[in-house]
Protein backbone atom coordinates (compact mmCIF):
# COMPACT_ATOMS: atom_id res chain seq x y z
CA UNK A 1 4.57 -18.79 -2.47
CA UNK A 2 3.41 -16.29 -5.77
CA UNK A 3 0.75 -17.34 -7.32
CA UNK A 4 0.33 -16.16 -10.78
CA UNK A 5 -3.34 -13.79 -11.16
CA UNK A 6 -4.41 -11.59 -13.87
CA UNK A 7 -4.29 -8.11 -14.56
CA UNK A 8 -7.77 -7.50 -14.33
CA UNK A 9 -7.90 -9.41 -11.03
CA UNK A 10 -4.65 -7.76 -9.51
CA UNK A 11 -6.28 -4.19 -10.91
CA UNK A 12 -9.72 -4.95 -8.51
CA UNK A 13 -7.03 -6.30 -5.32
CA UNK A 14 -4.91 -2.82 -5.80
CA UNK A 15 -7.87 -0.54 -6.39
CA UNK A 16 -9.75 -1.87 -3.21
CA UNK A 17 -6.76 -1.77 -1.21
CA UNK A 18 -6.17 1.93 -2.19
CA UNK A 19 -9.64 2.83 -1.50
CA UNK A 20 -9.38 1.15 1.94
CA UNK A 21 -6.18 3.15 2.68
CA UNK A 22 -7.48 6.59 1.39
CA UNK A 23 -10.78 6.58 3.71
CA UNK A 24 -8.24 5.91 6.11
CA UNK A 25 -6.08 8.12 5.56
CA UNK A 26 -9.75 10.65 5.48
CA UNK A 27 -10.12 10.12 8.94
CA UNK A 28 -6.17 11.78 9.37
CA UNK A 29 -6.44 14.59 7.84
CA UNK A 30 -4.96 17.54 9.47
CA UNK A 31 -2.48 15.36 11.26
CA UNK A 32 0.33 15.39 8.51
CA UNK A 33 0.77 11.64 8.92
CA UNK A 34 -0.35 9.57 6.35
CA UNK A 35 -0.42 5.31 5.35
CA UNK A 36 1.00 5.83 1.64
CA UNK A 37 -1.55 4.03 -0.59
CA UNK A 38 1.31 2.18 -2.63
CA UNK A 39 4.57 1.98 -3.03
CA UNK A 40 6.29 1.33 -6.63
CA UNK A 41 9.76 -0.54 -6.64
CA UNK A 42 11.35 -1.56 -9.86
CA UNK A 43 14.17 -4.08 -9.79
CA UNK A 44 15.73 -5.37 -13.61
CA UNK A 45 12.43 -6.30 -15.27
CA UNK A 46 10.63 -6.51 -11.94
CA UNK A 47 8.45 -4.10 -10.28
CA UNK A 48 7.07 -4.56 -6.72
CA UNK A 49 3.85 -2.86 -5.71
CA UNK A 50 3.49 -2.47 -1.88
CA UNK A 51 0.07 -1.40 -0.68
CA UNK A 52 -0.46 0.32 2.61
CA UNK A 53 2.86 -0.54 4.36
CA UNK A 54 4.60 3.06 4.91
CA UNK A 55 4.19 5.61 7.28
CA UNK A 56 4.73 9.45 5.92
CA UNK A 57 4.35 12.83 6.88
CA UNK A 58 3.60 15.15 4.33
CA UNK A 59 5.17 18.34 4.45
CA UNK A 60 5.47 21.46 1.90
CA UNK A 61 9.33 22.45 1.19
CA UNK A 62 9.82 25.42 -1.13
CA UNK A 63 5.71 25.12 -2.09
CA UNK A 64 6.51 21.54 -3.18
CA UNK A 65 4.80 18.44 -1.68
CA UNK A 66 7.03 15.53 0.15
CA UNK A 67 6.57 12.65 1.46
CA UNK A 68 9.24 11.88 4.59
CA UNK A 69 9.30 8.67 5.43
CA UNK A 70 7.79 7.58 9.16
CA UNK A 71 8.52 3.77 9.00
CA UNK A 72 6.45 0.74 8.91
CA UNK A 73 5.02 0.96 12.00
CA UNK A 74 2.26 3.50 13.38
CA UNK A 75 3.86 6.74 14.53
CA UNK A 76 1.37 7.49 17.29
CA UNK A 77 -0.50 5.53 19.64
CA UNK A 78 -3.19 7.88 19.22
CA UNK A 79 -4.46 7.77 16.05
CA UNK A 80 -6.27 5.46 14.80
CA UNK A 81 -5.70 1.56 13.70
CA UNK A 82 -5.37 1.12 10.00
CA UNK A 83 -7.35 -1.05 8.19
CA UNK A 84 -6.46 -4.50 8.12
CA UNK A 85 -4.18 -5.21 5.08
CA UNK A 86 -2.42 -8.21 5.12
CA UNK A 87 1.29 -7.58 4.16
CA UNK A 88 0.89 -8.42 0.61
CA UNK A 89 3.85 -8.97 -2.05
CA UNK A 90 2.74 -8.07 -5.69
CA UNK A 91 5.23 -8.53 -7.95
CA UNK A 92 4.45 -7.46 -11.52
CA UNK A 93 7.31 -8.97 -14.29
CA UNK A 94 6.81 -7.46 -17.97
CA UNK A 95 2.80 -8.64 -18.29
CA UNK A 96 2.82 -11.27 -15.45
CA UNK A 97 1.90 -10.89 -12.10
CA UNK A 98 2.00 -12.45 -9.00
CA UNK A 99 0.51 -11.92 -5.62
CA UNK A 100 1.78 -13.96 -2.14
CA UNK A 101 -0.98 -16.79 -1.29
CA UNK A 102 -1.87 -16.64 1.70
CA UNK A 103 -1.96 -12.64 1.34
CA UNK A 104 -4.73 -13.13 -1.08
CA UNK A 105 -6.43 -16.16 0.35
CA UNK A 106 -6.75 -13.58 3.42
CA UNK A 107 -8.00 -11.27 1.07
CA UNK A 108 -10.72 -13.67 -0.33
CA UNK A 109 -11.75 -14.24 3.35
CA UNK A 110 -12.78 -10.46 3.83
């Protein structure tokens, strides 16, 4: 179920999810596999903010950056586990928002 939290309070969940991701995502570096950090989808009036979920390698085409997309699963066994991000739904409608329960009761927990 979404419960309904505030802006400020969704900011702090994002912002320490990202920074959990991006010291991960330290410890990759010269791999060319990366956890993207978040992941924007806007539906109608909704937009969907998914942190940590993808897997992408990052190549250069034409001196341009891209992101190909891996999947949702780790690519290879080798490298190391990703933090532990529960698979959270953020859905943000016009200046509501609303985060999955038991996503952020597991988040309160850590």
């Amino acid at each position: 179920m979404l419960v309904r939290v505030s802006q400020e309070g969704l900011e702090r969940i994002i912002e320490g999810l990202k920074r959990k991701v991006y010291d991960y995502n330290s410890s990759l570096k010269g791999t060319g596999v990366y956890l993207k950090p978040y992941h924007i989808v806007k539906k109608g009036w909704k937009t969907y903010v998914y942190v940590g979920r993808y897997w992408y390698h990052l190549e250069r085409v034409n001196g341009k950056l891209r992101w190909r997309y891996l999947g949702k699963s780790k690519p290879f066994p080798h490298l190391p586990d990703p933090p532990a991000i529960p698979e959270l739904t953020i859905v943000i409608e016009g200046k509501e928002c609303y985060v999955d329960d038991k996503a952020l009761e597991q988040l309160e927990g850590q």
